[in-house]
Structure formats: structure tokens, C-alpha cells
PDB file of N, CA and C in Angstrom:
ATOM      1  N   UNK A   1       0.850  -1.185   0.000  1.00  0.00           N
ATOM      2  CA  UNK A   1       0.000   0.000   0.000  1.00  0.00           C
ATOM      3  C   UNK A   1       0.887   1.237   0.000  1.00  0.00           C
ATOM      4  N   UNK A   2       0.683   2.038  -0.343  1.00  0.00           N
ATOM      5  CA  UNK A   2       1.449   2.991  -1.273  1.00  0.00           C
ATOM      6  C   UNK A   2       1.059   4.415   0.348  1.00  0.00           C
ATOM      7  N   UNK A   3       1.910   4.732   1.145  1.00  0.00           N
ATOM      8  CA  UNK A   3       1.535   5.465   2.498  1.00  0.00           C
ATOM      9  C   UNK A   3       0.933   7.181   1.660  1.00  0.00           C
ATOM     10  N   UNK A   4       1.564   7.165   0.488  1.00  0.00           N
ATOM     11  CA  UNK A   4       0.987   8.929   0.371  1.00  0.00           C
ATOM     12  C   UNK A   4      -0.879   8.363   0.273  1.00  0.00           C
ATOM     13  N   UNK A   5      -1.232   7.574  -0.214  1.00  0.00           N
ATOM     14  CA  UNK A   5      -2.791   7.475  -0.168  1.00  0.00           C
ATOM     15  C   UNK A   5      -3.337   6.743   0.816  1.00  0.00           C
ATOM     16  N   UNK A   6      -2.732   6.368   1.952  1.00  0.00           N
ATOM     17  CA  UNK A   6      -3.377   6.193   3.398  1.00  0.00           C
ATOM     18  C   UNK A   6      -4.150   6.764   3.850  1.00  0.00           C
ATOM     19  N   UNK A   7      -3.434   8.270   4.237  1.00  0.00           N
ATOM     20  CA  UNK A   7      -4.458   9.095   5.041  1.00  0.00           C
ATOM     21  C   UNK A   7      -4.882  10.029   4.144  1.00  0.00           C
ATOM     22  N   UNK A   8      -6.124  10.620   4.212  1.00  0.00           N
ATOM     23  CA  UNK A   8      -6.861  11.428   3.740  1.00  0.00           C
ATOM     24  C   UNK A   8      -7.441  12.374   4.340  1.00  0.00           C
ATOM     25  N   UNK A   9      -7.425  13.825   4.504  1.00  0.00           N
ATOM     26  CA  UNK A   9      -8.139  14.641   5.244  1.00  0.00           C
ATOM     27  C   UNK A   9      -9.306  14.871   4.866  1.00  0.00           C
ATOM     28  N   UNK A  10     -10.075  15.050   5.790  1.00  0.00           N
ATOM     29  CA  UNK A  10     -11.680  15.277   5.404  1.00  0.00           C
ATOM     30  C   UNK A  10     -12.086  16.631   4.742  1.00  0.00           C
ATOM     31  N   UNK A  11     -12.877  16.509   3.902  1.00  0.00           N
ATOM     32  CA  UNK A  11     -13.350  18.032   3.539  1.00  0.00           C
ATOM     33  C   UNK A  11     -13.728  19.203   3.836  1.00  0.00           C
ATOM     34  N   UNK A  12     -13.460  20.256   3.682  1.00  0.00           N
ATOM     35  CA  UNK A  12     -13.274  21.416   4.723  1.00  0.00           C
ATOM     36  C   UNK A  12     -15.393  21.767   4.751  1.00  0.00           C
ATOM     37  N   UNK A  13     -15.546  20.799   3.982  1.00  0.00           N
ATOM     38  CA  UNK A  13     -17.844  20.855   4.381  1.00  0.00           C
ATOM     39  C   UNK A  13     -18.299  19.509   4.412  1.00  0.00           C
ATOM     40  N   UNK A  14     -19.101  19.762   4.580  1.00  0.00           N
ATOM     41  CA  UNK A  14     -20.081  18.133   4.563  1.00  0.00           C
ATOM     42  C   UNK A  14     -20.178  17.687   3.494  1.00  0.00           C
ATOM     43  N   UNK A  15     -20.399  16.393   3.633  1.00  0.00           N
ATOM     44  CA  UNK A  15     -20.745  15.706   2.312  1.00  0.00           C
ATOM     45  C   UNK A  15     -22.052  15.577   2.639  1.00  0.00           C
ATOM     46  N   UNK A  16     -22.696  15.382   1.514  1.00  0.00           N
ATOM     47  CA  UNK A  16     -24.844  15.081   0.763  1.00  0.00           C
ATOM     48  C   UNK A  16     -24.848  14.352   2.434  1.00  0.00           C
ATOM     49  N   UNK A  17     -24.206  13.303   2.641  1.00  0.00           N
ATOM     50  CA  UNK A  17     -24.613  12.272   3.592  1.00  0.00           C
ATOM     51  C   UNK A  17     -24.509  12.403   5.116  1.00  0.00           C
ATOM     52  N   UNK A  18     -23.482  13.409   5.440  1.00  0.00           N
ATOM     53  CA  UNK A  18     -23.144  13.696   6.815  1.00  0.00           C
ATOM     54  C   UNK A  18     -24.312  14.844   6.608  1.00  0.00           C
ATOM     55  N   UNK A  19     -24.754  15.401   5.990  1.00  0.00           N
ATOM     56  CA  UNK A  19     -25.852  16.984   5.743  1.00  0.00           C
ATOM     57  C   UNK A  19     -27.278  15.805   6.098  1.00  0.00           C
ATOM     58  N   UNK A  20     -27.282  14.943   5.131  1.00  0.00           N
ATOM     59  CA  UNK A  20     -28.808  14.465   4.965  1.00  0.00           C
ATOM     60  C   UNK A  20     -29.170  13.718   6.436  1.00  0.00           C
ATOM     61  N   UNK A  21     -27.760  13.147   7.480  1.00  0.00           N
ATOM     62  CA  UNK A  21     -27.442  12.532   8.910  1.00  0.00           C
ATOM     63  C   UNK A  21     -27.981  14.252   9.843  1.00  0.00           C
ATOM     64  N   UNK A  22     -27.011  14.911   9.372  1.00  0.00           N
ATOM     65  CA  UNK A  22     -27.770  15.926  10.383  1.00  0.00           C
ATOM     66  C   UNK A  22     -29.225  16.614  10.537  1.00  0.00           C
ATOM     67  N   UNK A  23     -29.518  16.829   9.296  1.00  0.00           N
ATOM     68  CA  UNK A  23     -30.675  17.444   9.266  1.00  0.00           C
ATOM     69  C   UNK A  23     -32.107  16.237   8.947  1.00  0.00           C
ATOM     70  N   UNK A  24     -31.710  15.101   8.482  1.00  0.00           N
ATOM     71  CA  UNK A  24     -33.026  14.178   8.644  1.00  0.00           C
ATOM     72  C   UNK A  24     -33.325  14.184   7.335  1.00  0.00           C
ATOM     73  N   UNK A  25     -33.205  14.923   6.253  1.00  0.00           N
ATOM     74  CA  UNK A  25     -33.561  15.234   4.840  1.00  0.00           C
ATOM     75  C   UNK A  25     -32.357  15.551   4.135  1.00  0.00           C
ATOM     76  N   UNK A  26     -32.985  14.736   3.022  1.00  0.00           N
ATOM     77  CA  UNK A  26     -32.016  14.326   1.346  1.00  0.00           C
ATOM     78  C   UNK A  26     -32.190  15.330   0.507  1.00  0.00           C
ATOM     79  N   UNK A  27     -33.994  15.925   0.598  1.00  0.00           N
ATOM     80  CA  UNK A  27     -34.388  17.176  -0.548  1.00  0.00           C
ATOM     81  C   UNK A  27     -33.339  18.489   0.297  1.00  0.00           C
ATOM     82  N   UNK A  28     -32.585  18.715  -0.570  1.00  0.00           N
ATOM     83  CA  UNK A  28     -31.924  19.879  -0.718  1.00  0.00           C
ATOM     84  C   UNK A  28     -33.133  21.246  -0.239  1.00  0.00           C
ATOM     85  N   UNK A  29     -34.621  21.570  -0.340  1.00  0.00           N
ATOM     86  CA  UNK A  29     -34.938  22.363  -0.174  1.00  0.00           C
ATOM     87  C   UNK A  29     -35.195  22.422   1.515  1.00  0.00           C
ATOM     88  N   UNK A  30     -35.693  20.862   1.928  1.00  0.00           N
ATOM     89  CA  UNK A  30     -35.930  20.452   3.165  1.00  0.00           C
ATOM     90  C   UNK A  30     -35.191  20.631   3.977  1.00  0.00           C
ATOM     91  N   UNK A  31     -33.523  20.585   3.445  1.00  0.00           N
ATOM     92  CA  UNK A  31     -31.975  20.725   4.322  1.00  0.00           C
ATOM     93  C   UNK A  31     -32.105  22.011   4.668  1.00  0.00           C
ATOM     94  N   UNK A  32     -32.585  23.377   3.454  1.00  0.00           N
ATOM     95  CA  UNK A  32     -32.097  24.953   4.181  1.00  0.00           C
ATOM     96  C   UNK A  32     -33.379  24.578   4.637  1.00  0.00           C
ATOM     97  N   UNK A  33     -34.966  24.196   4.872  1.00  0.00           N
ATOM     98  CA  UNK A  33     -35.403  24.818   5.710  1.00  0.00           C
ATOM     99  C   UNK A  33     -35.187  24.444   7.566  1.00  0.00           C
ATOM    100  N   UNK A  34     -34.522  23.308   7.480  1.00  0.00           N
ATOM    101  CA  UNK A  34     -33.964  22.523   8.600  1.00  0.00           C
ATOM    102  C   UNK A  34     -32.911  23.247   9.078  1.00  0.00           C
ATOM    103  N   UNK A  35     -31.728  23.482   8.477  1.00  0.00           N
ATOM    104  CA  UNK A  35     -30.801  24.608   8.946  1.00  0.00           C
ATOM    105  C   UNK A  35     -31.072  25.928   9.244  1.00  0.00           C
ATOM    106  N   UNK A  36     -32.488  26.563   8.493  1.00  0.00           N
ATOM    107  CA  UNK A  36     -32.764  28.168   8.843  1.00  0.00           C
ATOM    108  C   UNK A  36     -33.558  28.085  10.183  1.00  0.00           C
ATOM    109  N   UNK A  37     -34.506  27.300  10.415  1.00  0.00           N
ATOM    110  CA  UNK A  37     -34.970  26.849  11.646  1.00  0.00           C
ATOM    111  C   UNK A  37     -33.981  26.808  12.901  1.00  0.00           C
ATOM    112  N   UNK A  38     -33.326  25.770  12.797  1.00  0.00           N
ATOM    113  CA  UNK A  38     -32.122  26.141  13.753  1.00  0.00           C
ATOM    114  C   UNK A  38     -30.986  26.648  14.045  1.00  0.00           C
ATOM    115  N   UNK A  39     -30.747  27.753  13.407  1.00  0.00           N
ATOM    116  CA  UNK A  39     -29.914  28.679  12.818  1.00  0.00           C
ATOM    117  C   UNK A  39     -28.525  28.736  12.911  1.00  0.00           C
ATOM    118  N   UNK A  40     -28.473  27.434  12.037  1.00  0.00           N
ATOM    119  CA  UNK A  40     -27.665  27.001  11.550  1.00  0.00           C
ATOM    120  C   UNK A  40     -27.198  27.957  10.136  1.00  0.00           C
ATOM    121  N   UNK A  41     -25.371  28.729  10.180  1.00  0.00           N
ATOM    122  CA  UNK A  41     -25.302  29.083   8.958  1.00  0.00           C
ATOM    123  C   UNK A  41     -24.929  28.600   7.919  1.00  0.00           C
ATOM    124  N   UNK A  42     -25.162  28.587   6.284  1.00  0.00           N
ATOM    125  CA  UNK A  42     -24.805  27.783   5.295  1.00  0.00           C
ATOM    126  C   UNK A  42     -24.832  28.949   4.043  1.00  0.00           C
ATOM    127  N   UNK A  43     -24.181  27.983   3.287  1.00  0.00           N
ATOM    128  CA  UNK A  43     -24.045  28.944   1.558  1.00  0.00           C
ATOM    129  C   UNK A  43     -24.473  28.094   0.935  1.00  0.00           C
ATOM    130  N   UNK A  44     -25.161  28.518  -0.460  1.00  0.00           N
ATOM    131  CA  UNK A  44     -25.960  27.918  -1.532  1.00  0.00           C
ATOM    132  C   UNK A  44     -24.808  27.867  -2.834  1.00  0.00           C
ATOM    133  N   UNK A  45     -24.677  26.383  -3.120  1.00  0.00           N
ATOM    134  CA  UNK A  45     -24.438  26.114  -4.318  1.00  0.00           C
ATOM    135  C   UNK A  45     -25.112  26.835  -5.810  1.00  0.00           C
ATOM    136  N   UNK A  46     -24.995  26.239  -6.629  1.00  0.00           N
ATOM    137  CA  UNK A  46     -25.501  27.291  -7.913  1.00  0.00           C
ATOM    138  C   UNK A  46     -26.941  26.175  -8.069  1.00  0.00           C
ATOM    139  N   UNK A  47     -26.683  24.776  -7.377  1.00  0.00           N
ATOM    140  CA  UNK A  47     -28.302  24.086  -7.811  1.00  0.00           C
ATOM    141  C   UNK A  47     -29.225  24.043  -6.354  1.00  0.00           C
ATOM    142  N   UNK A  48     -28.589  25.273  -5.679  1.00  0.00           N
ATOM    143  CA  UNK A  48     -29.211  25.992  -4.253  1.00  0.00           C
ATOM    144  C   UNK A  48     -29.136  24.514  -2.902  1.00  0.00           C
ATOM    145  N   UNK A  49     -27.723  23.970  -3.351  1.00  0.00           N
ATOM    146  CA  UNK A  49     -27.976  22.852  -2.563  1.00  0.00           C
ATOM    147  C   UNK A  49     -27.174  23.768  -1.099  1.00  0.00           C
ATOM    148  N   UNK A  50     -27.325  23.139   0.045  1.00  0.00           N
ATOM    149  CA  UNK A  50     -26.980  24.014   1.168  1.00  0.00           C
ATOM    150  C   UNK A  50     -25.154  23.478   1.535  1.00  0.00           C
ATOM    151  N   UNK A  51     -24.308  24.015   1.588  1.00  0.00           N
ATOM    152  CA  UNK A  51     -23.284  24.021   1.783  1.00  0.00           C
ATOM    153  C   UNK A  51     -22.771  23.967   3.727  1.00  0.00           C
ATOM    154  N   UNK A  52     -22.151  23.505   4.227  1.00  0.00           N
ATOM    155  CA  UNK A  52     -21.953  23.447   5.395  1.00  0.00           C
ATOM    156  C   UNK A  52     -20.539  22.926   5.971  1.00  0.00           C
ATOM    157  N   UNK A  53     -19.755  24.469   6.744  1.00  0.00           N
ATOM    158  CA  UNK A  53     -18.310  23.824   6.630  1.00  0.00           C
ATOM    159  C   UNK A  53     -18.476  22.901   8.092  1.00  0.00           C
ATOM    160  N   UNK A  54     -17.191  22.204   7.773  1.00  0.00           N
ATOM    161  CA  UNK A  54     -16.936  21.340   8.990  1.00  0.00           C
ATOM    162  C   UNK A  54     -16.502  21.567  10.487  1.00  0.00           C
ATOM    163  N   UNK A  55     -15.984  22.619  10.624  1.00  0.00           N
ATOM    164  CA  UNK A  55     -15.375  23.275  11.800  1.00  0.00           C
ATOM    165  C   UNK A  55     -16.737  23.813  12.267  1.00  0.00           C
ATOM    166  N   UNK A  56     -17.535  24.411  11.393  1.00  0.00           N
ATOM    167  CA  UNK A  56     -18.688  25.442  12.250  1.00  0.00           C
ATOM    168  C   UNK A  56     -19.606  24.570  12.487  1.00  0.00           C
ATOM    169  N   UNK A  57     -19.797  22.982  12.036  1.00  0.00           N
ATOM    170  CA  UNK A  57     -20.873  21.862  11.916  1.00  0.00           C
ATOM    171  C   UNK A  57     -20.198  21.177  13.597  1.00  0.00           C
ATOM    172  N   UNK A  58     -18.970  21.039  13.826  1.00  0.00           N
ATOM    173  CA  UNK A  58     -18.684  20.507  14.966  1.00  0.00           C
ATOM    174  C   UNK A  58     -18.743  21.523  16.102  1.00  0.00           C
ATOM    175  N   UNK A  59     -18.300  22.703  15.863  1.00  0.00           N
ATOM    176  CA  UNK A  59     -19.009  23.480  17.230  1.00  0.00           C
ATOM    177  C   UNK A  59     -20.346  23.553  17.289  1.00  0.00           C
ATOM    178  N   UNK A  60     -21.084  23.690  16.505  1.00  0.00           N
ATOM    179  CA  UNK A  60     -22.644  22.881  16.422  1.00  0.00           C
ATOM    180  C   UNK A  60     -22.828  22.456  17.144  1.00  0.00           C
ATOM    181  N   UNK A  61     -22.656  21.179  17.099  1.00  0.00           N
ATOM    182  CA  UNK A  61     -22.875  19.321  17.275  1.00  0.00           C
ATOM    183  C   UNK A  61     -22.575  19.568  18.876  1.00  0.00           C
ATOM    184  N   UNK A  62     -21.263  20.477  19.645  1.00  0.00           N
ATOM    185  CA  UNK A  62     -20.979  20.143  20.509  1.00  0.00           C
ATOM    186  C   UNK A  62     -21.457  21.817  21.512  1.00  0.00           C
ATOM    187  N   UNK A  63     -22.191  21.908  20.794  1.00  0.00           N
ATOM    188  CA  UNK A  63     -23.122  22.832  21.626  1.00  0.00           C
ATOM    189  C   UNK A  63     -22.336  24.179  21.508  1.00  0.00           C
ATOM    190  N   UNK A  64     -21.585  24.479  21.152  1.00  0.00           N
ATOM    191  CA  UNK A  64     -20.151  25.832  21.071  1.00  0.00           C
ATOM    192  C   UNK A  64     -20.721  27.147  20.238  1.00  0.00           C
ATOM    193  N   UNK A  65     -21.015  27.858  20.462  1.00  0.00           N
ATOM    194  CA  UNK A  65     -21.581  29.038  19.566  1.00  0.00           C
ATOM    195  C   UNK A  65     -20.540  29.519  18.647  1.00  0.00           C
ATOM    196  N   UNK A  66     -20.689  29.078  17.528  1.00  0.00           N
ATOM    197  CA  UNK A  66     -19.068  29.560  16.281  1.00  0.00           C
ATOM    198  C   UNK A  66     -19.148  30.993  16.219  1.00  0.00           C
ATOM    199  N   UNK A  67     -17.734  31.449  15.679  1.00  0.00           N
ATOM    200  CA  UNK A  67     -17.185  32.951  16.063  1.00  0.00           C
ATOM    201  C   UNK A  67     -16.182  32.985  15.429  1.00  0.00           C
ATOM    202  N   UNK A  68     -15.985  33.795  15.076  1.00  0.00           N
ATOM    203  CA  UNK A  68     -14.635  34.055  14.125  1.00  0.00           C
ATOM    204  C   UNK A  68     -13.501  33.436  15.155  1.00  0.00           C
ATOM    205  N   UNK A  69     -13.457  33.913  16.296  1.00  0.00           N
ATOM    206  CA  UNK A  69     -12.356  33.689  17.419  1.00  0.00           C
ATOM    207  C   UNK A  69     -12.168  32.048  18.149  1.00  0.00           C
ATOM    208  N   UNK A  70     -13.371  31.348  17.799  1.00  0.00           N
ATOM    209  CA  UNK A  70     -13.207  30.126  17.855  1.00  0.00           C
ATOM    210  C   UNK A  70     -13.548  28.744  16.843  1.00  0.00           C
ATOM    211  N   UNK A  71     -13.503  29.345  15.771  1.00  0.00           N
ATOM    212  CA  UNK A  71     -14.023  28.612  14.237  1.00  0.00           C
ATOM    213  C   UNK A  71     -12.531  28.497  13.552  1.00  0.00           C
ATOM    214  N   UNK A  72     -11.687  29.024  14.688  1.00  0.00           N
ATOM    215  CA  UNK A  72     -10.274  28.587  13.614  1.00  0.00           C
ATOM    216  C   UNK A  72      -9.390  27.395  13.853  1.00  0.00           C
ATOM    217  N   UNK A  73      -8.854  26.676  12.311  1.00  0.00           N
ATOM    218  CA  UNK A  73      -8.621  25.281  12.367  1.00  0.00           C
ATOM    219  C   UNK A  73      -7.561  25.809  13.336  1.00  0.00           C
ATOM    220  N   UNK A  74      -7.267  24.019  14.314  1.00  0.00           N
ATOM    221  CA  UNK A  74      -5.977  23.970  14.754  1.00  0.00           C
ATOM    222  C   UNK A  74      -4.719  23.938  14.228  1.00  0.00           C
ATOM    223  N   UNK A  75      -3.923  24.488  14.760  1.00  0.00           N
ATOM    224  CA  UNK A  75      -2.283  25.007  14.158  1.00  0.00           C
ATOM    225  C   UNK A  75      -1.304  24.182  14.155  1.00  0.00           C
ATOM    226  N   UNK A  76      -0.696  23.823  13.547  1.00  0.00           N
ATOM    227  CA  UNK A  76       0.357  22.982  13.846  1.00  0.00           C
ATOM    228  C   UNK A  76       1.632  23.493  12.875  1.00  0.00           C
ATOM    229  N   UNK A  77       2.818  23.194  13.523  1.00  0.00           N
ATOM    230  CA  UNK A  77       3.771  23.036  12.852  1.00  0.00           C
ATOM    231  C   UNK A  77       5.200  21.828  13.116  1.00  0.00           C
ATOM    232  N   UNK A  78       5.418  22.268  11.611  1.00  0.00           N
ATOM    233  CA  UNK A  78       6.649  21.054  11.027  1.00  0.00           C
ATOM    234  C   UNK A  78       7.964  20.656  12.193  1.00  0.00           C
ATOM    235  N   UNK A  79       7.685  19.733  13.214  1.00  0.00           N
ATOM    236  CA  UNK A  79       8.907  19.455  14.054  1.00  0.00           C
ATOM    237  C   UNK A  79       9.807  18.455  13.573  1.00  0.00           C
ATOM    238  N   UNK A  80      11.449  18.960  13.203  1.00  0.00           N
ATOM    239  CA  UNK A  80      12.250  18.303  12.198  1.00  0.00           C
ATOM    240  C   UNK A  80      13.245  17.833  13.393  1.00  0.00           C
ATOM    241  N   UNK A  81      13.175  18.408  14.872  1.00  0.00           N
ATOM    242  CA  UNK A  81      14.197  18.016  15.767  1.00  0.00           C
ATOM    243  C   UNK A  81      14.636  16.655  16.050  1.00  0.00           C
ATOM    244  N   UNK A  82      13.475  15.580  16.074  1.00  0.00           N
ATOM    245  CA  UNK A  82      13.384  14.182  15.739  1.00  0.00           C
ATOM    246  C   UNK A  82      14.298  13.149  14.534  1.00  0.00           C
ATOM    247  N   UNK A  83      14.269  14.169  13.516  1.00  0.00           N
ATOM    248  CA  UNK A  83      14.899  13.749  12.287  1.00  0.00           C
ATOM    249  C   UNK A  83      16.324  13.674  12.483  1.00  0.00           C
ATOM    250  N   UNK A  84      16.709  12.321  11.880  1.00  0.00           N
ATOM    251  CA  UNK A  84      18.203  11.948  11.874  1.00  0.00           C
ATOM    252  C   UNK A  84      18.802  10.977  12.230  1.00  0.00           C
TER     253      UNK A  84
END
């Protein structure tokens, strides 16, 4: 098995299926009225399907009110001290 295609990071939104898991509905019109109800925010595709990133879907989920000041990915950087 070839390690660069092991891991895969998840998409910075939902997929149709983690959207259609949260909100209970597949019809795309049913999803924004499920998200405007619980005001939940989202962006519309061009076939008005509802868009939903992943960072603001898990402070969601875990009750966290998203904010610019806490909607930002975690940081990391390159530690090479190990190497050698």
C-alpha cells in the first residue's frame, strides 16, 4: 500500500450524507429549511444545494456558539528536531 494514499483529510464541508445525517432530509430544499430553523449558517451552491463547513458543523454538534475567534482550524507546525 502505497503510504501517500493512506491518510486522507476530510473536507473542509459536509458531504450530501453527513448533511442528509444531520438534518433528517435528502431534498436539498428540506436541508435549508432545517438549517434556517435552527440557525444554523450555510451557503448555496448554484443548484441551491446548502453548503456546510466542517469546523462550524462541529461546534454545532458540541453545543459551542461559532465565532470568528473560535471557528479557527488547529495550528500545527513542522517538528524536524526528531529527524536523523
Amino acid at each position: 500500500m502505497n503510504r501517500e494514499n493512506s491518510f486522507q483529510l476530510p473536507s473542509e464541508t459536509l458531504t450530501e450524507d453527513e448533511l442528509a445525517a444531520i438534518t433528517g432530509y435528502k431534498i436539498p430544499s428540506c436541508q435549508r429549511q432545517w438549517l434556517t430553523r435552527n440557525a444554523w449558517e450555510y451557503v448555496l451552491t448554484g443548484a441551491h444545494r446548502p453548503v456546510v463547513g466542517r469546523v462550524y458543523a462541529r461546534l454545532k454538534l458540541a453545543g459551542v456558539k461559532p465565532s470568528a475567534t473560535n471557528a479557527v482550524a488547529e495550528t500545527w507546525s513542522l517538528d524536524l528536531s526528531r529527524v536523523g
